[in-house]
C-alpha atoms as a PDB file:
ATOM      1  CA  UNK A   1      -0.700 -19.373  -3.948  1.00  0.00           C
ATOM      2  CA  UNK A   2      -1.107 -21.941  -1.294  1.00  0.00           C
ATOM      3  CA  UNK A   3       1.248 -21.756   1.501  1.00  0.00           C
ATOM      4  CA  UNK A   4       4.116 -20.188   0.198  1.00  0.00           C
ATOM      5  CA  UNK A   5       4.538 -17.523  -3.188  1.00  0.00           C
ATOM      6  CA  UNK A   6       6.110 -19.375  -6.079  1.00  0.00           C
ATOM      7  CA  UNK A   7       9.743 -18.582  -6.601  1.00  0.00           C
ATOM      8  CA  UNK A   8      10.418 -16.973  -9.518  1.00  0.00           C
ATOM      9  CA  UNK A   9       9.613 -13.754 -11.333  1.00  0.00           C
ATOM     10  CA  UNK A  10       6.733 -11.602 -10.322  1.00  0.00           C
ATOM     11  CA  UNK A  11       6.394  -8.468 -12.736  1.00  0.00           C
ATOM     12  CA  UNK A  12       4.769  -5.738 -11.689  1.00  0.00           C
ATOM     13  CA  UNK A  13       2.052  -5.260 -14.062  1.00  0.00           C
ATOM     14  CA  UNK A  14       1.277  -2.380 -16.739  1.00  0.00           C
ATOM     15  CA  UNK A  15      -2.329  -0.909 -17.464  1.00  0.00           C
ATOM     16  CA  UNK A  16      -2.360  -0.842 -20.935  1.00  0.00           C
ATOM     17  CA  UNK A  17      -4.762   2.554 -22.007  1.00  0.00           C
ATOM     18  CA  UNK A  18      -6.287   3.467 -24.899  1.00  0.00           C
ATOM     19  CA  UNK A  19      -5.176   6.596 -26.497  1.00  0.00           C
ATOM     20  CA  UNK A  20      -8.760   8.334 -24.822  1.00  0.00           C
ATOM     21  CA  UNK A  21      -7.180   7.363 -21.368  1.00  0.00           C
ATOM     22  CA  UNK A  22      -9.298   3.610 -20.680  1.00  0.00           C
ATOM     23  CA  UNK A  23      -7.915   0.575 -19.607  1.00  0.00           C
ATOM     24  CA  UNK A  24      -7.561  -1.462 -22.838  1.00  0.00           C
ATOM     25  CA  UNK A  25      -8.241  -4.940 -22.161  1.00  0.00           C
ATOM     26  CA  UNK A  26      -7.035  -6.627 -25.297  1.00  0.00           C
ATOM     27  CA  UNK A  27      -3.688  -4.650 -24.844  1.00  0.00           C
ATOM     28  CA  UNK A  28      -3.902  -6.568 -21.282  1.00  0.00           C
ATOM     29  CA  UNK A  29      -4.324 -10.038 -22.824  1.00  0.00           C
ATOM     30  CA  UNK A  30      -1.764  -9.774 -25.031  1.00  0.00           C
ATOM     31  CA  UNK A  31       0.468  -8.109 -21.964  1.00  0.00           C
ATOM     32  CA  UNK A  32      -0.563 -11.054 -19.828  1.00  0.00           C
ATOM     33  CA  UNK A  33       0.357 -13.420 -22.504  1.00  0.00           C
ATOM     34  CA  UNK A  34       3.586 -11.345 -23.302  1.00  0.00           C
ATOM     35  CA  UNK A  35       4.908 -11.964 -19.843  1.00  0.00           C
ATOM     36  CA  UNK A  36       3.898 -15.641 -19.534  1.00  0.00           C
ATOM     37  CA  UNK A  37       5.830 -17.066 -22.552  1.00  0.00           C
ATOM     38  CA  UNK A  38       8.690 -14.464 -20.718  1.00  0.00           C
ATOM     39  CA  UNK A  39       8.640 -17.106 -18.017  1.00  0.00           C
ATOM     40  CA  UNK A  40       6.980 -15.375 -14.771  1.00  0.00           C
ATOM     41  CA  UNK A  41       6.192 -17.290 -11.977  1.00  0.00           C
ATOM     42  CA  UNK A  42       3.332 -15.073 -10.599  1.00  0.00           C
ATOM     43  CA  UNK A  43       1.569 -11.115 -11.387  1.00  0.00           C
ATOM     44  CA  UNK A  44       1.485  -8.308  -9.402  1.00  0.00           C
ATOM     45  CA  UNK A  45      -1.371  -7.339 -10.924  1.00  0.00           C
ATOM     46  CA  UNK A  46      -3.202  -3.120  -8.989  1.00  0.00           C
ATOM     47  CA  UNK A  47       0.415  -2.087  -8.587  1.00  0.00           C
ATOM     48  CA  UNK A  48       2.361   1.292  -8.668  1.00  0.00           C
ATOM     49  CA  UNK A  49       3.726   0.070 -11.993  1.00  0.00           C
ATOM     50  CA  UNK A  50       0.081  -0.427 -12.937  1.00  0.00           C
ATOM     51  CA  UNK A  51      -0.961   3.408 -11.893  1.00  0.00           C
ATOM     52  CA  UNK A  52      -2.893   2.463  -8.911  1.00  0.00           C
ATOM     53  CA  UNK A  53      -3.032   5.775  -7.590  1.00  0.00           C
ATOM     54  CA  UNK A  54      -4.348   6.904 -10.422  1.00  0.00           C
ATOM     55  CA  UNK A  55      -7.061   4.040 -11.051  1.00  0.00           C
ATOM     56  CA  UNK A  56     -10.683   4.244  -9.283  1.00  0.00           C
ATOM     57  CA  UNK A  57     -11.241   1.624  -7.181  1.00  0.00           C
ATOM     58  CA  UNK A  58     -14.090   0.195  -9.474  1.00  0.00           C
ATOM     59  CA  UNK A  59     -10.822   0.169 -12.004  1.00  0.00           C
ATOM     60  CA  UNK A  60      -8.745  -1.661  -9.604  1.00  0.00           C
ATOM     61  CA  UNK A  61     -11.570  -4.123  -8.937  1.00  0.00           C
ATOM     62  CA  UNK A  62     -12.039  -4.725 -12.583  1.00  0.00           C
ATOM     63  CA  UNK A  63      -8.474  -5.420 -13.264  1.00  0.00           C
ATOM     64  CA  UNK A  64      -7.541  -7.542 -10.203  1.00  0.00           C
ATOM     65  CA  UNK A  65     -10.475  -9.245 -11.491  1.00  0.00           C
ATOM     66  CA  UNK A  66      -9.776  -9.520 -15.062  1.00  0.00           C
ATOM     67  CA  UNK A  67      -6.557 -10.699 -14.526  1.00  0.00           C
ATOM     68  CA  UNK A  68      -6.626 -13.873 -12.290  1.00  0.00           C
ATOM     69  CA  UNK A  69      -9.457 -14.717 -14.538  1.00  0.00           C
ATOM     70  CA  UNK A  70      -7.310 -15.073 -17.830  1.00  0.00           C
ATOM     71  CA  UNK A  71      -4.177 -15.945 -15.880  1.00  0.00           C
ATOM     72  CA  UNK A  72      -2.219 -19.044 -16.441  1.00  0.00           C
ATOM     73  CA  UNK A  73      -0.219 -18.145 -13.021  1.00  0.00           C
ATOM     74  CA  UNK A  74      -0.807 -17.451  -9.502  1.00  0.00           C
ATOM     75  CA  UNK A  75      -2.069 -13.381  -9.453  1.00  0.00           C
ATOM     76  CA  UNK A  76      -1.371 -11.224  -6.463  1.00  0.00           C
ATOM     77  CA  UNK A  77      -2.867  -7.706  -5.933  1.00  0.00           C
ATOM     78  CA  UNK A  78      -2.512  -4.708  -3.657  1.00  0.00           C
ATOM     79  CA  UNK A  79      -4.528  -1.878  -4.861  1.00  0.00           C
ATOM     80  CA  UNK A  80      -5.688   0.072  -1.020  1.00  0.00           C
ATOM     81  CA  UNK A  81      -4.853   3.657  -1.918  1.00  0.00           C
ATOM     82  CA  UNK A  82      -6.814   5.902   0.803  1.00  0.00           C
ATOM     83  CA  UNK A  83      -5.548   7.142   4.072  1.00  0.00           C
ATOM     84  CA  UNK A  84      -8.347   5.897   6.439  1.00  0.00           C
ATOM     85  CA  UNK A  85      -7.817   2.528   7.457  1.00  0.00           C
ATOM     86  CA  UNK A  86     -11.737   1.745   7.573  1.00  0.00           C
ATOM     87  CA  UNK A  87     -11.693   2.431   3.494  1.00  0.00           C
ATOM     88  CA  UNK A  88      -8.411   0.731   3.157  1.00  0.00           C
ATOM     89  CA  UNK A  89     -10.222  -2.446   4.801  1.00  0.00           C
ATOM     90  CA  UNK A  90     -12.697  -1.857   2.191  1.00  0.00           C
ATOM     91  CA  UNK A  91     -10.947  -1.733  -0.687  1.00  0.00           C
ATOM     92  CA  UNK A  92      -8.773  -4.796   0.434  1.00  0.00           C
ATOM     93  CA  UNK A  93     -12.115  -6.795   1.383  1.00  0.00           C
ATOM     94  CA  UNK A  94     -12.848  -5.453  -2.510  1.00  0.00           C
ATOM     95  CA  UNK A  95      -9.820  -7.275  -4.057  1.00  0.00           C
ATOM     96  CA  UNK A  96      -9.853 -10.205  -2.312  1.00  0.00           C
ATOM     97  CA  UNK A  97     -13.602 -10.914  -3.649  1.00  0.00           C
ATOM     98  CA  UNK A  98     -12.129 -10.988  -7.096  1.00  0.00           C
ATOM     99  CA  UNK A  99     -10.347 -14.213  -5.875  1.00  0.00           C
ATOM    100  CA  UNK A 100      -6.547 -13.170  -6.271  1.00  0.00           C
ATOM    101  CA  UNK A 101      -4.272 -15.443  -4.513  1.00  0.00           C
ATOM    102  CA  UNK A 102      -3.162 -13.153  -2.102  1.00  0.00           C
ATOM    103  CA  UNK A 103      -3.394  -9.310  -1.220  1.00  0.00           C
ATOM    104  CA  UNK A 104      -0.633  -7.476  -1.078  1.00  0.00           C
ATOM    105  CA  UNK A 105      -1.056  -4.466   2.036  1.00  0.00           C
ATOM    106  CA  UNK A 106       1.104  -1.485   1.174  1.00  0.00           C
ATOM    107  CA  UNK A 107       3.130  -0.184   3.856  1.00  0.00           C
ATOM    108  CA  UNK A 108       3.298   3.291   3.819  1.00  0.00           C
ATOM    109  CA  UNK A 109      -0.734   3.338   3.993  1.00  0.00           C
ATOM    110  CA  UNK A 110      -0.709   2.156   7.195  1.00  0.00           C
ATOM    111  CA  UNK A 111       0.519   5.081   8.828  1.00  0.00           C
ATOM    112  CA  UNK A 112       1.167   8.518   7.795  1.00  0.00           C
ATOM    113  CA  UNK A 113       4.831   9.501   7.381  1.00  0.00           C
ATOM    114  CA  UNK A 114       6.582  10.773  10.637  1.00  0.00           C
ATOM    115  CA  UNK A 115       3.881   8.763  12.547  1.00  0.00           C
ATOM    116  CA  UNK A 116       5.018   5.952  15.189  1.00  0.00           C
ATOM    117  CA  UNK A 117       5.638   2.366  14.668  1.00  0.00           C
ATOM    118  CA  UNK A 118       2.778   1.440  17.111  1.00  0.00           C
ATOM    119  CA  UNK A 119       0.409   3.244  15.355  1.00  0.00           C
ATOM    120  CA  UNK A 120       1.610   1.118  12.168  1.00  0.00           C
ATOM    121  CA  UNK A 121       1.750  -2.135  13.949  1.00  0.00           C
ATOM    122  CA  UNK A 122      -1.956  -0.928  15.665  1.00  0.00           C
ATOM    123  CA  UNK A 123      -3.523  -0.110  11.856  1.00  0.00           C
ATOM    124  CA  UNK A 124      -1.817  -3.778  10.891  1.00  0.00           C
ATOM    125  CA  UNK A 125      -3.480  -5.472  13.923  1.00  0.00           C
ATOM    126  CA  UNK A 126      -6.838  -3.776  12.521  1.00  0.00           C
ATOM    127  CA  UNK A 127      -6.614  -4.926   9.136  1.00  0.00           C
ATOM    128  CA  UNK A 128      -5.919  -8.263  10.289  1.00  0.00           C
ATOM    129  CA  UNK A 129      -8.402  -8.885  12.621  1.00  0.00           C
ATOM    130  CA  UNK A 130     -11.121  -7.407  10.075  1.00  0.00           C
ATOM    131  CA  UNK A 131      -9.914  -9.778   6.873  1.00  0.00           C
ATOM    132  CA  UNK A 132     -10.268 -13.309   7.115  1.00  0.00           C
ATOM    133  CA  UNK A 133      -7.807 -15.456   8.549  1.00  0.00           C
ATOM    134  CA  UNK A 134      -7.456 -17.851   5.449  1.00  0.00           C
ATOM    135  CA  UNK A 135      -6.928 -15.312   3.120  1.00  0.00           C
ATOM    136  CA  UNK A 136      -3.026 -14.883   2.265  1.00  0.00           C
ATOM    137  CA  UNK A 137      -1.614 -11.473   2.631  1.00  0.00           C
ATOM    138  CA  UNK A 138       1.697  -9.927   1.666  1.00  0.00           C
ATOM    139  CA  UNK A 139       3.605  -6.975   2.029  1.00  0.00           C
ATOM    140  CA  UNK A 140       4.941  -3.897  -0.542  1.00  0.00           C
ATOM    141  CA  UNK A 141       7.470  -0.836   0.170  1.00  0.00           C
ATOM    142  CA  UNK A 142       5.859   0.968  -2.340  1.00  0.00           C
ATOM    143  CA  UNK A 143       8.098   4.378  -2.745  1.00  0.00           C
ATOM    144  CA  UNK A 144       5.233   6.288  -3.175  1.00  0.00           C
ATOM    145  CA  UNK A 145       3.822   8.932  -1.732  1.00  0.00           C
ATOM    146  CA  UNK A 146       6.809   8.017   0.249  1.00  0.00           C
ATOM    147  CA  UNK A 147       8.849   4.510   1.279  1.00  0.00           C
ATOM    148  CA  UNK A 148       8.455   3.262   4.607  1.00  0.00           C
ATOM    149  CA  UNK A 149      10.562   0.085   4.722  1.00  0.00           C
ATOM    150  CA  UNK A 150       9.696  -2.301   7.643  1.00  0.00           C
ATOM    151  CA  UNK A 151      11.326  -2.854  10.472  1.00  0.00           C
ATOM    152  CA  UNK A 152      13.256  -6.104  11.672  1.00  0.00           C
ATOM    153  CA  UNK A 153      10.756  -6.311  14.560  1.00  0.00           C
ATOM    154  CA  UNK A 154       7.669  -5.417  12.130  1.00  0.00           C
ATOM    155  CA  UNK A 155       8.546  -8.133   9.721  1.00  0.00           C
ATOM    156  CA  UNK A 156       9.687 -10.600  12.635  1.00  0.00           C
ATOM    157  CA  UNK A 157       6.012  -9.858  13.776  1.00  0.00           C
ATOM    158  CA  UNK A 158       4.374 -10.285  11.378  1.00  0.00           C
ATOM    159  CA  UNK A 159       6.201 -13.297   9.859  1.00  0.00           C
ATOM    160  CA  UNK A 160       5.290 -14.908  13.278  1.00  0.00           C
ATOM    161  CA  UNK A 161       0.957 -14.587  12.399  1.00  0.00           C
ATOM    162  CA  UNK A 162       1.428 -17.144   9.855  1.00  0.00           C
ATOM    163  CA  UNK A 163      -0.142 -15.110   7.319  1.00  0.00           C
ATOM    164  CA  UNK A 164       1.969 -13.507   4.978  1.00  0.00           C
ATOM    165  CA  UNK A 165       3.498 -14.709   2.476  1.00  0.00           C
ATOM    166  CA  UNK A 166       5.163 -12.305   0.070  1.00  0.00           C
ATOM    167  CA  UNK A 167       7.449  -9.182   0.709  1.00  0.00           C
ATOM    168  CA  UNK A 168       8.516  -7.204  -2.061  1.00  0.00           C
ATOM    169  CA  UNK A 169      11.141  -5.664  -0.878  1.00  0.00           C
ATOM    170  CA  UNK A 170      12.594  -2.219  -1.731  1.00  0.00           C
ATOM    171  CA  UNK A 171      15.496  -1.377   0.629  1.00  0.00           C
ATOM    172  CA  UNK A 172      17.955  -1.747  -2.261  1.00  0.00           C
ATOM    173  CA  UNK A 173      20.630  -2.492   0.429  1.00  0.00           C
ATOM    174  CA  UNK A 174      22.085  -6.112   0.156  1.00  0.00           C
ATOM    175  CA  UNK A 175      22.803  -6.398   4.177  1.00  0.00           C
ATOM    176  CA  UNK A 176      19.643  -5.561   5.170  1.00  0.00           C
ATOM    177  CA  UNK A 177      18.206  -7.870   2.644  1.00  0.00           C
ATOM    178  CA  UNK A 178      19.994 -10.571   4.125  1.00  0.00           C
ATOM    179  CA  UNK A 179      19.379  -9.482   8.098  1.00  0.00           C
ATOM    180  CA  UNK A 180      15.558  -9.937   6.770  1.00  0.00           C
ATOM    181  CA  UNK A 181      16.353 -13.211   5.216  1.00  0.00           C
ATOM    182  CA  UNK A 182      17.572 -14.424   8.028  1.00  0.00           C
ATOM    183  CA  UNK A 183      14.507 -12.972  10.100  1.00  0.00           C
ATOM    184  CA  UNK A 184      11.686 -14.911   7.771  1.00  0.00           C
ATOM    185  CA  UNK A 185      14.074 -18.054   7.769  1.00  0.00           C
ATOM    186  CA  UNK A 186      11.641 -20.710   8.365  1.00  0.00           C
ATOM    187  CA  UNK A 187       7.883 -18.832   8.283  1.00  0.00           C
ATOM    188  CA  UNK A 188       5.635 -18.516   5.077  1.00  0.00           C
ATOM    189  CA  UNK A 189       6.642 -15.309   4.780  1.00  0.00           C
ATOM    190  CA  UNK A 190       9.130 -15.224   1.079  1.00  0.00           C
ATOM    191  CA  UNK A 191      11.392 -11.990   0.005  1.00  0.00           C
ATOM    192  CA  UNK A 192      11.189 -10.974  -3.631  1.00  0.00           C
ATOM    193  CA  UNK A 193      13.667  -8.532  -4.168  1.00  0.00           C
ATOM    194  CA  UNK A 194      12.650  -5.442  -6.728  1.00  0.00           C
ATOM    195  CA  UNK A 195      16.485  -3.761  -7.134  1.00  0.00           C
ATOM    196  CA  UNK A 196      18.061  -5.735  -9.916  1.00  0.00           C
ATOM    197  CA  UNK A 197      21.515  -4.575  -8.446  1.00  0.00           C
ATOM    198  CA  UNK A 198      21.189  -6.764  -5.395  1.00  0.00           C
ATOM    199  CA  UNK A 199      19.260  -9.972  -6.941  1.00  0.00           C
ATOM    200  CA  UNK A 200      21.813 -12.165  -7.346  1.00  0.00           C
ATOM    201  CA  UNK A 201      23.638 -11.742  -4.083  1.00  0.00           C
ATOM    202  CA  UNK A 202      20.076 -11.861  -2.229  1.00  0.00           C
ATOM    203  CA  UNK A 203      18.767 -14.890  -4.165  1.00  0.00           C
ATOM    204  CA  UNK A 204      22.367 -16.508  -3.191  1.00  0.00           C
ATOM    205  CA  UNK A 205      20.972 -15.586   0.146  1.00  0.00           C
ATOM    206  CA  UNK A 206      17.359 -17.233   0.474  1.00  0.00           C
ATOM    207  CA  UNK A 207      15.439 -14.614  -1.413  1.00  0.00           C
ATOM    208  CA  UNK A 208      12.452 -16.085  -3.659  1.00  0.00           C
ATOM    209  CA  UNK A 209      13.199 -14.505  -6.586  1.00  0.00           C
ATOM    210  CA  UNK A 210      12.678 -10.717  -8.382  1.00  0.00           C
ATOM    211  CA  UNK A 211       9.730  -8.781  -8.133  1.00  0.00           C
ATOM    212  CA  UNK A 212      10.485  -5.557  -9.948  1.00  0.00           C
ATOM    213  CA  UNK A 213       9.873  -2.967 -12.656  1.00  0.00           C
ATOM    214  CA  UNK A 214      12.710  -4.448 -15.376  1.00  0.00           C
ATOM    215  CA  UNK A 215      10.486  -7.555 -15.763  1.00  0.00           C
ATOM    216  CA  UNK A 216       8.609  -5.170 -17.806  1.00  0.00           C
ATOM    217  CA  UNK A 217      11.415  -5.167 -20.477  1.00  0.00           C
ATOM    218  CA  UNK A 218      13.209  -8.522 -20.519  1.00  0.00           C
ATOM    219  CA  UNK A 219      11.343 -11.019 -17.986  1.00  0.00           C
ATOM    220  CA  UNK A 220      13.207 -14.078 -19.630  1.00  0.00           C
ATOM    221  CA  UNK A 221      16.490 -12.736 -17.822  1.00  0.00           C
ATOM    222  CA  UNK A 222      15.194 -12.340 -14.976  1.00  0.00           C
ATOM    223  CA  UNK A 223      13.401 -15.870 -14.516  1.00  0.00           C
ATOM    224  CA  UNK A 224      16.861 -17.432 -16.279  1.00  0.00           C
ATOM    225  CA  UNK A 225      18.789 -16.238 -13.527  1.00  0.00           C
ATOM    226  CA  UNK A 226      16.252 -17.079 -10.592  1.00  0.00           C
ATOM    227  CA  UNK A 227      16.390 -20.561 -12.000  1.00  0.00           C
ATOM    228  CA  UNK A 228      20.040 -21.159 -12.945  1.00  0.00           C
ATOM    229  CA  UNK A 229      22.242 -18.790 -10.573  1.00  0.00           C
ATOM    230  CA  UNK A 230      23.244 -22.210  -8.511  1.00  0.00           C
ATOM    231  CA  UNK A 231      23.751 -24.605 -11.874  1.00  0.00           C
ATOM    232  CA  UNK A 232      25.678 -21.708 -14.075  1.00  0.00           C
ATOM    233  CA  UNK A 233      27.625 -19.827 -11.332  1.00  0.00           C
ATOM    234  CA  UNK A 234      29.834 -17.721 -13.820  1.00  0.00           C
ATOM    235  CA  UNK A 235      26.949 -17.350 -16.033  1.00  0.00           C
ATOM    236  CA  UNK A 236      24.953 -15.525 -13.551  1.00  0.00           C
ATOM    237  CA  UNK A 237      27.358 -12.946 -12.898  1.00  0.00           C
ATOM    238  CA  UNK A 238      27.386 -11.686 -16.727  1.00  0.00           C
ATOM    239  CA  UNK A 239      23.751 -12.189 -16.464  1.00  0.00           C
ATOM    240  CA  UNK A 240      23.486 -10.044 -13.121  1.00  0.00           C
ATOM    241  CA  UNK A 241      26.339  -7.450 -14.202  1.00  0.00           C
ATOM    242  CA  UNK A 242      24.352  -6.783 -17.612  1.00  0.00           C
ATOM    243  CA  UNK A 243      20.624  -6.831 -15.897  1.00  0.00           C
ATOM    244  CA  UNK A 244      22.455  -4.005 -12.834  1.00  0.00           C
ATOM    245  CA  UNK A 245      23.585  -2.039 -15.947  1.00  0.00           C
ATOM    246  CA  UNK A 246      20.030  -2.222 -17.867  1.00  0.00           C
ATOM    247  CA  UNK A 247      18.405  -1.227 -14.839  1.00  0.00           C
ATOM    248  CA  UNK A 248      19.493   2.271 -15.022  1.00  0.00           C
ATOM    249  CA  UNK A 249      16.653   2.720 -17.843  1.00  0.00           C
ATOM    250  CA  UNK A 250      13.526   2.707 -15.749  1.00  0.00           C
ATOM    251  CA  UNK A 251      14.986   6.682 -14.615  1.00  0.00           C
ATOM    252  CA  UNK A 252      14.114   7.427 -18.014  1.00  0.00           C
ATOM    253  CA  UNK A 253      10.605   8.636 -18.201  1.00  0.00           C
ATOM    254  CA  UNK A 254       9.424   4.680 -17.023  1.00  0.00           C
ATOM    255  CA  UNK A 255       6.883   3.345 -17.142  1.00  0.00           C
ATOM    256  CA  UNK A 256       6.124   5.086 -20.977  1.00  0.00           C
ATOM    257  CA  UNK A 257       9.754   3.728 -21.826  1.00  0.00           C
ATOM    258  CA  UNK A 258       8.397   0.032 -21.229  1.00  0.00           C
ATOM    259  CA  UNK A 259       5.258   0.469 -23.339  1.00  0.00           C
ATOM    260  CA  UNK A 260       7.111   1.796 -26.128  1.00  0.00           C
ATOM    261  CA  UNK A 261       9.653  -1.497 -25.710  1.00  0.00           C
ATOM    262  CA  UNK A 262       6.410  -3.147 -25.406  1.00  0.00           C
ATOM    263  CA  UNK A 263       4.880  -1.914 -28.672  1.00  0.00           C
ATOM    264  CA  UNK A 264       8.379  -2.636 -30.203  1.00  0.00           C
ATOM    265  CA  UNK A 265       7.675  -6.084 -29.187  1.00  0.00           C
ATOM    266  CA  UNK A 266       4.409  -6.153 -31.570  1.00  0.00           C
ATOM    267  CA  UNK A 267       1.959  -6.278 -28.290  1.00  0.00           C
ATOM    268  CA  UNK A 268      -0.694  -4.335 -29.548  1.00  0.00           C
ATOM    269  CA  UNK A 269      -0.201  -1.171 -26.544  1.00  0.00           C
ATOM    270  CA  UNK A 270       0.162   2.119 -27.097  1.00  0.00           C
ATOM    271  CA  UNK A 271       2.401   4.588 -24.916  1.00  0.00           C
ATOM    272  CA  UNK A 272      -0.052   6.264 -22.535  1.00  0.00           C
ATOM    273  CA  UNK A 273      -0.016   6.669 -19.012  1.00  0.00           C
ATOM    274  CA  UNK A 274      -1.714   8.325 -16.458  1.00  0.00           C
ATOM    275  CA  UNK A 275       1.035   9.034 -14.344  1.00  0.00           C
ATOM    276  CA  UNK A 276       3.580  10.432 -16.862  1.00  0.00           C
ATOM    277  CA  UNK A 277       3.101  12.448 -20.270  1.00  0.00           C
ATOM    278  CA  UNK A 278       3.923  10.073 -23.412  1.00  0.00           C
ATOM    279  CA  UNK A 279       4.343  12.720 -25.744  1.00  0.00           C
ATOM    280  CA  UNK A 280       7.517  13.299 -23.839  1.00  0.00           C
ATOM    281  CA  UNK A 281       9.031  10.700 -24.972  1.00  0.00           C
ATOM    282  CA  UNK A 282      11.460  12.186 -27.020  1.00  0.00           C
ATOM    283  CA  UNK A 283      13.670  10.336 -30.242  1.00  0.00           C
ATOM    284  CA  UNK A 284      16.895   9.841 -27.502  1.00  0.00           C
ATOM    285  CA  UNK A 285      14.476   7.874 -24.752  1.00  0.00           C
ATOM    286  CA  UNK A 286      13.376   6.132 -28.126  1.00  0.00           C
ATOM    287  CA  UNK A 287      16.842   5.530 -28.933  1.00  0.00           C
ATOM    288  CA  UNK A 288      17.904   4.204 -25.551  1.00  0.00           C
ATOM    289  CA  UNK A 289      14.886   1.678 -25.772  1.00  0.00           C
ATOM    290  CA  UNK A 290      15.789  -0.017 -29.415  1.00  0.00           C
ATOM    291  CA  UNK A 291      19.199  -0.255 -27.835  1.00  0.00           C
ATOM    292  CA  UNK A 292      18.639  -2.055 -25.218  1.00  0.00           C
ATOM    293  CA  UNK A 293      16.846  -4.390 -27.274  1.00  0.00           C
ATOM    294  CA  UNK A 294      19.385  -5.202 -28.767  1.00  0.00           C
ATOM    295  CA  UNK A 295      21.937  -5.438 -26.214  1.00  0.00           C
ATOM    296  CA  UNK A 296      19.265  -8.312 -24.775  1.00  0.00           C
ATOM    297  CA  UNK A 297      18.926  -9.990 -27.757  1.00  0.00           C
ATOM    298  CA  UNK A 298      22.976  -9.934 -28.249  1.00  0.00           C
ATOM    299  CA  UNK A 299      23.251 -11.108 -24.167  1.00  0.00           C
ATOM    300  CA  UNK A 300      20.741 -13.860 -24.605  1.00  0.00           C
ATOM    301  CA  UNK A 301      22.000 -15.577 -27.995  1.00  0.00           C
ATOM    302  CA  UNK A 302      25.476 -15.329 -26.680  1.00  0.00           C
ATOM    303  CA  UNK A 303      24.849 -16.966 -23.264  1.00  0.00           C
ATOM    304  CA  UNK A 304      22.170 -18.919 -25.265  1.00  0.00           C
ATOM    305  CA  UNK A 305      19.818 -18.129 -22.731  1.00  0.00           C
END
């Protein structure tokens, strides 16, 4: 990343594990791989998707690490879990030794929920000031332990420092997303949108592209429309009406659902997670998955895509 994010796709990664519960590194080449030929632009590698909260920080080193090594694409990486700001400046100081193109802050660490805006825009101004000024910094609404989406004023500020340069947005609201659009108009800072409902109508808009969980299962969609929505008009809305519909998977049991589609894939993963229970994937989640597959592979050979 130089002075702007590519535009594009930019999945949020998976840890693959090992049944014991380790981070299985030759699952991860072969995931890396899997979502290269699928087209990405960039990885959003020490994500929720990726079970940051549930990683160590040695872990999230290690993988931020690992990653932009064996990367063929720009790598991003967030990865500051802890409440106090001083360890937060830590662990980003951490990840952006591992030489990822940017680090992504998350916003809901930056204050507690219920808290003020100045004491959000006062813990910014402190991370800031102690990171260094060249490094490129982004932004993502994670929804967990709880969404704080940023205000027009927050984002107005800091689109204005020059520094950031990727907002993965999580609103899920296609006004907002273009009252935002509007706001970074001009400025490094680029919107990748994560709800697949809204993605066509906010790329229409000046969004960058897609930065969201459903990369996981069919990437090549996702990167298809991002590149063609202006040259195939009428294609893009089939493409956009089936990838809104699709979408409605990642409430089932995600992100074991998108190993399994993974492993279906031949990408030598298995199902476990840290954050869910993969034995609970039960034979009508499997079900769901194979059929999906197939609906993708029917939507891409008849749009020859």
């Amino acid at each position: 990343m130089t002075s702007t994010a590519k535009n594009g796709v930019w999945p949020v990664m998976l840890t693959p594990f090992t049944e014991t519960g380790k981070i299985d590194y030759k699952g991860l080449e072969a995931l890396m791989q899997w979502y290269e030929e699928g087209g990405v632009s960039g990885l959003f590698a020490v994500c929720q998707s990726s079970e940051m909260f549930y990683l160590s920080l040695q872990e999230r080193i290690e993988l931020s690490r690992f990653i932009k090594k064996n990367a063929h694409v720009p790598v991003i990486s967030s990865g500051h879990i802890s409440y106090s700001i001083d360890d937060q400046i830590d662990e980003l100081k951490r990840v952006a030794d591992t030489g990822v193109d940017a680090v992504i802050l998350i916003t809901n660490r930056l204050a507690e929920q219920g808290s003020s805006p100045e004491l959000w825009t006062e813990n910014l101004n402190l991370i800031l000031n102690a990171l260094p000024k060249e490094l490129p910094l982004g932004f993502y609404e994670c929804p967990y332990p709880y969404k704080r989406l940023i205000s027009m004023e927050e984002i107005r500020y800091a689109a204005n420092t020059g520094r950031f340069h990727f907002l993965k947005d999580t609103c899920c609201d296609a006004a907002l997303i273009r009252q935002r659009l509007e706001t970074i108009r001009g400025t490094n800072l680029q919107l990748f949108n994560a709800n697949s409902a809204t993605l066509l109508d906010s790329l229409q808009h000046g969004a960058a592209g897609f930065s969201g969980v459903m990369a996981n299962f069919h990437p090549k969609l996702y990167a298809w429309l991002c590149e063609n929505w202006k040259k195939e008009p009428e294609k893009a809305k089939i493409v956009q009406a089936f990838l809104t519909m699709a979408s409605q998977i990642e409430k089932q049991l995600y992100p074991v659902n998108a190993k399994e589609h993974l492993k279906n894939q031949n990408l030598p993963i298995t199902t476990y997670t840290r954050t869910k229970n993969h034995h609970e994937m039960s034979p009508l989640f499997s079900s769901e998955v194979k059929q999906l597959e197939q609906l993708t592979e029917w939507i891409q050979q008849q749009l020859q895509i």
